[in-house]
C-alpha atoms as a PDB file:
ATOM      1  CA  UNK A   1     -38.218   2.223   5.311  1.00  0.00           C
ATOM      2  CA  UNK A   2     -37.316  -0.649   3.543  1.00  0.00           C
ATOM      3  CA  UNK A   3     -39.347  -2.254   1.040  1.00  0.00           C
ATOM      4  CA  UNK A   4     -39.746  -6.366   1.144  1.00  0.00           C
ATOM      5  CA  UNK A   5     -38.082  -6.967  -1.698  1.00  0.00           C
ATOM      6  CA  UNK A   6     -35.166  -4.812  -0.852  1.00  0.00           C
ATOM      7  CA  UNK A   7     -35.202  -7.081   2.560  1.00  0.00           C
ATOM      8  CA  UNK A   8     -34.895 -10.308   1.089  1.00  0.00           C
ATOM      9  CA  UNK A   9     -32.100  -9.260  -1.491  1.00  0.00           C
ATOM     10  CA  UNK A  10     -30.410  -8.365   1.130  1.00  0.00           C
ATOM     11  CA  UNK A  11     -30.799 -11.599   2.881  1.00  0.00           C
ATOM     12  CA  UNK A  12     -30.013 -13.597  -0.017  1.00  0.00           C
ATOM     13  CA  UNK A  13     -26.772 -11.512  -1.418  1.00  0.00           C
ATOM     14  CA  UNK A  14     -25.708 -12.395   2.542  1.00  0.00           C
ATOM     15  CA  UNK A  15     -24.911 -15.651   2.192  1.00  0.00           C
ATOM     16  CA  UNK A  16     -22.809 -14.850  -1.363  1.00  0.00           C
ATOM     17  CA  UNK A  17     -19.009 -15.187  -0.776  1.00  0.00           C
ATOM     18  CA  UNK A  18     -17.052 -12.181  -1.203  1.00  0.00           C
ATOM     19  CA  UNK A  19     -13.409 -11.298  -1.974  1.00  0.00           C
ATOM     20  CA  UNK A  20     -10.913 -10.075   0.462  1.00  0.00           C
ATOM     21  CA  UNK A  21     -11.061  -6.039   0.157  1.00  0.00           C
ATOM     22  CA  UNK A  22      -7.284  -5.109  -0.111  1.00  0.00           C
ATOM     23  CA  UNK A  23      -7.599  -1.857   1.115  1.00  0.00           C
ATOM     24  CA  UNK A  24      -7.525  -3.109   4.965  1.00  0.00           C
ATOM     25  CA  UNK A  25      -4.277  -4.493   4.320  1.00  0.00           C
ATOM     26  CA  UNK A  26      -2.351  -1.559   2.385  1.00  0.00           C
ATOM     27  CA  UNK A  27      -3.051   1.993   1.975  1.00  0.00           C
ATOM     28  CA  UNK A  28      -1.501   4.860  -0.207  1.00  0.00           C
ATOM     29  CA  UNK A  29      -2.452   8.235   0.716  1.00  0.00           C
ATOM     30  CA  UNK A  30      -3.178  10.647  -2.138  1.00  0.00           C
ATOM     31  CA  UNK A  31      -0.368  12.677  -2.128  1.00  0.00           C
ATOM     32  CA  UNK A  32       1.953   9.310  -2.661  1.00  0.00           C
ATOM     33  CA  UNK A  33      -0.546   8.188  -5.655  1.00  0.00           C
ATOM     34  CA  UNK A  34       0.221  12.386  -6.715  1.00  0.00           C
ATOM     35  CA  UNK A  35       3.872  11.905  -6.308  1.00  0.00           C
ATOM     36  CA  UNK A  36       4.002   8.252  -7.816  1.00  0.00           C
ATOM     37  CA  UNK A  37       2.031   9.961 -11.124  1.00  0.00           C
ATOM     38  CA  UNK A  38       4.217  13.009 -11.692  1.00  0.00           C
ATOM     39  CA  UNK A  39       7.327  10.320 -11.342  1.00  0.00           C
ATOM     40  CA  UNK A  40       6.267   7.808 -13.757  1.00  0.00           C
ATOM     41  CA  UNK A  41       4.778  10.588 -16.142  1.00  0.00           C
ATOM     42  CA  UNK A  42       8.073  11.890 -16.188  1.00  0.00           C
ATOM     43  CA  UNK A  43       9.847   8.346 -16.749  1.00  0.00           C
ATOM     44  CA  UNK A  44       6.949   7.251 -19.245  1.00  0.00           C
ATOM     45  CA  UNK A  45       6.359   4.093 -17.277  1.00  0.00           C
ATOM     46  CA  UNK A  46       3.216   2.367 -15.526  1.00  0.00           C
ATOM     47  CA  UNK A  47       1.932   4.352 -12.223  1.00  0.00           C
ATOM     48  CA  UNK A  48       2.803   1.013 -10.003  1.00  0.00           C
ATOM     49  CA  UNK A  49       4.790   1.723  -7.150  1.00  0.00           C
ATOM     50  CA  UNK A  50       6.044  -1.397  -5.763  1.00  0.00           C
ATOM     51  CA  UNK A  51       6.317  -1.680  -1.908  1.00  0.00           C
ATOM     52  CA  UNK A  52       8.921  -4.618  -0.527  1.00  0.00           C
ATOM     53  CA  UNK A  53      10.966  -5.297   2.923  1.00  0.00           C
ATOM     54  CA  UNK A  54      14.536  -6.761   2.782  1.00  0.00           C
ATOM     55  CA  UNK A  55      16.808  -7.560   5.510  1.00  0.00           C
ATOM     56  CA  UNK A  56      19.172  -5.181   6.248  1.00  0.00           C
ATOM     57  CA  UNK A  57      19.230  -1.838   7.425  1.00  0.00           C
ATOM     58  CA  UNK A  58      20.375  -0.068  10.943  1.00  0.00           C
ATOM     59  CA  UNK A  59      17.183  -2.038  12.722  1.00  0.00           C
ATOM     60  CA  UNK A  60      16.787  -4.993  10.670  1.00  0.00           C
ATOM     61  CA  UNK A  61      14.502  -4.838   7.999  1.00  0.00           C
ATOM     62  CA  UNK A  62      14.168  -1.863   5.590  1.00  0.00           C
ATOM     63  CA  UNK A  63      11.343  -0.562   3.193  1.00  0.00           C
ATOM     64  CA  UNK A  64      12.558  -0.690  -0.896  1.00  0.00           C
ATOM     65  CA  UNK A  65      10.337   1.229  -2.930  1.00  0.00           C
ATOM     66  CA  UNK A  66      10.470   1.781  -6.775  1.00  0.00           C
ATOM     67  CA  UNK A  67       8.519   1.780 -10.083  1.00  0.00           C
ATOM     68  CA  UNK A  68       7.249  -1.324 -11.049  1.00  0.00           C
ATOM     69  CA  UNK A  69       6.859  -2.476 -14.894  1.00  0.00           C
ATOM     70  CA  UNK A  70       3.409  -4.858 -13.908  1.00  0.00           C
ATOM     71  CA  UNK A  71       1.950  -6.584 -11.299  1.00  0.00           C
ATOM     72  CA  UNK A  72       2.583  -9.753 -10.180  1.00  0.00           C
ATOM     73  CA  UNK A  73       0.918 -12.832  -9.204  1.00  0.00           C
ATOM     74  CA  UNK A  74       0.671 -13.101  -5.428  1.00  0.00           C
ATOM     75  CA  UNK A  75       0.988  -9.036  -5.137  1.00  0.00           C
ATOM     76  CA  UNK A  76      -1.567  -7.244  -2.582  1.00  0.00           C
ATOM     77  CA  UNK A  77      -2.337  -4.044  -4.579  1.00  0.00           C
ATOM     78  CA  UNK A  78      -5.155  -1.105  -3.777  1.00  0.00           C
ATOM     79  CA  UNK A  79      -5.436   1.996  -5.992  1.00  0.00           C
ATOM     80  CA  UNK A  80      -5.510   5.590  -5.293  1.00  0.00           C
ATOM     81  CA  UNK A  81      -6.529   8.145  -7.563  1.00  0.00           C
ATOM     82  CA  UNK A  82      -5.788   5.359 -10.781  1.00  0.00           C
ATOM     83  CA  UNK A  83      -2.264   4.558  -9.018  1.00  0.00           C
ATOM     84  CA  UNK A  84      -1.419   1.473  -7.913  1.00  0.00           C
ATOM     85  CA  UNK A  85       0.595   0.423  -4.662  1.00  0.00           C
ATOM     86  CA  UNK A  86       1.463  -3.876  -4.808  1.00  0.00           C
ATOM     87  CA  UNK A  87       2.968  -5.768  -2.325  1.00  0.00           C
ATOM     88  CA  UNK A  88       4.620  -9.197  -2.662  1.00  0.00           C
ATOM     89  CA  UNK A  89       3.434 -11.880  -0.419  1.00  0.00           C
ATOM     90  CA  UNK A  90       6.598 -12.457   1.393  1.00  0.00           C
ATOM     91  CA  UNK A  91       6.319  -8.503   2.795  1.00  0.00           C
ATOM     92  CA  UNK A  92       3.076  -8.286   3.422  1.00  0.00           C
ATOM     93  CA  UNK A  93       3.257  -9.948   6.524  1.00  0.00           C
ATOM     94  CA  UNK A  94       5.803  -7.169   7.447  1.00  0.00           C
ATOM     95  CA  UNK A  95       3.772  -4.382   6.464  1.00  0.00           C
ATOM     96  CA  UNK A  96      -0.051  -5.446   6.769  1.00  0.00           C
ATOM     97  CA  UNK A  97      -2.228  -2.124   7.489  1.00  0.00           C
ATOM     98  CA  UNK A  98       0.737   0.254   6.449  1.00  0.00           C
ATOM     99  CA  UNK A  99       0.023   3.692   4.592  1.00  0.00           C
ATOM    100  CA  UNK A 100       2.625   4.751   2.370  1.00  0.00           C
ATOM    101  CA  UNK A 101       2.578   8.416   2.351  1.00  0.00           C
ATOM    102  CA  UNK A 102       4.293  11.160   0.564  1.00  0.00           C
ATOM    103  CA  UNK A 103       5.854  14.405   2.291  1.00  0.00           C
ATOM    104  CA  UNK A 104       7.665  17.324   1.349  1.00  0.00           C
ATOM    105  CA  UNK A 105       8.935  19.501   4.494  1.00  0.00           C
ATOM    106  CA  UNK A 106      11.972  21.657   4.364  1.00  0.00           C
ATOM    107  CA  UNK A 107      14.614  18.938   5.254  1.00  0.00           C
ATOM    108  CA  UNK A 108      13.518  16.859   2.104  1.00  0.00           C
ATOM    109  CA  UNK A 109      10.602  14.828   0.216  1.00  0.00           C
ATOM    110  CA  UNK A 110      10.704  11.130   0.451  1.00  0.00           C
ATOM    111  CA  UNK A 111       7.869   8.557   0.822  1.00  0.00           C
ATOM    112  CA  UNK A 112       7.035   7.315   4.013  1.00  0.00           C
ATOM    113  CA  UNK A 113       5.363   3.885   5.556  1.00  0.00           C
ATOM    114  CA  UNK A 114       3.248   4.242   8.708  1.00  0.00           C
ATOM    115  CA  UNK A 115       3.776   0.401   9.655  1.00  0.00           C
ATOM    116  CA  UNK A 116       1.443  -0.430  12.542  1.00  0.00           C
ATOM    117  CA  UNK A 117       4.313  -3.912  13.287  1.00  0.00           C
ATOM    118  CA  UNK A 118       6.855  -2.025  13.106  1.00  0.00           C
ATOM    119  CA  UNK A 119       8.392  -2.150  16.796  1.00  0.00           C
ATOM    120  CA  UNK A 120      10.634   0.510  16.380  1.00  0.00           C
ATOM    121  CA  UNK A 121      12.486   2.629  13.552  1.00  0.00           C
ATOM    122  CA  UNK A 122      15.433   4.163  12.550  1.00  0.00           C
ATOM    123  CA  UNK A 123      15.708   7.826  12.675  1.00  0.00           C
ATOM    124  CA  UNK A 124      16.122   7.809   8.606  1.00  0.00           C
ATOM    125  CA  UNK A 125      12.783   6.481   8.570  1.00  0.00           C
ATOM    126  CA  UNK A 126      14.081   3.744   6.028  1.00  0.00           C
ATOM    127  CA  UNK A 127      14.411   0.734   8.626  1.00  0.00           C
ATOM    128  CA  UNK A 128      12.417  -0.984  11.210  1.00  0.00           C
ATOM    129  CA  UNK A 129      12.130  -4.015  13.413  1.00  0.00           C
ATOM    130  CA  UNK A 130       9.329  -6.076  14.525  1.00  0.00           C
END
């Protein structure tokens, strides 16, 4: 099944170090990275949507979402369909293995965050605690 050499490359690239993947941390669904597109198309700027957390809100902490000009240093980002999604350092903690999602129902579009800390939300969908 497996030849010898193929073996022992596989034994040797096993002891290489490897980078974190990203993706475990963050994910943005495809329709978000459709919906982040069509907005920055539209507002001829970079497809980075920036994800952050600030105090506040009706249960403590709420999700602030918008357009970002470039990345920067300390930002978690993954890519979906050539869209970025970056995270500061300071929220990741908050929202480590969130999807950011994109829906459009009859009572409205808006992005969403499935946050797997959050303890409990607000029925806007905008807030959370932990």
């Amino acid at each position: 099944m497996f030849s010898p050499g193929h073996v022992a490359e596989r034994a040797a690239n096993a002891y290489l170090p490897t980078m974190a993947t990203l993706a475990a941390d963050i994910a943005l669904t495809p329709a978000a990275a459709k919906r982040v597109a069509w907005i920055a198309e539209r507002q001829n700027k970079s497809a980075i949507l920036r994800l952050s957390v600030e105090g506040g809100g009706c249960s403590g902490f709420q999700y602030k979402f918008g357009l970002a000009e470039g990345l920067e240093d300390g930002d978690t980002v993954v890519e979906t369909d050539g869209v970025k999604l970056a995270v500061d350092d300071m929220s990741l903690d908050l929202v480590r293995g969130c999807s950011v999602d994109f829906v459009d129902t009859l009572g409205g579009a808006h992005f969403t965050v499935e946050n797997p800390n959050a303890a409990s939300g607000c029925g806007c969908g905008s807030s959370f605690s932990v």
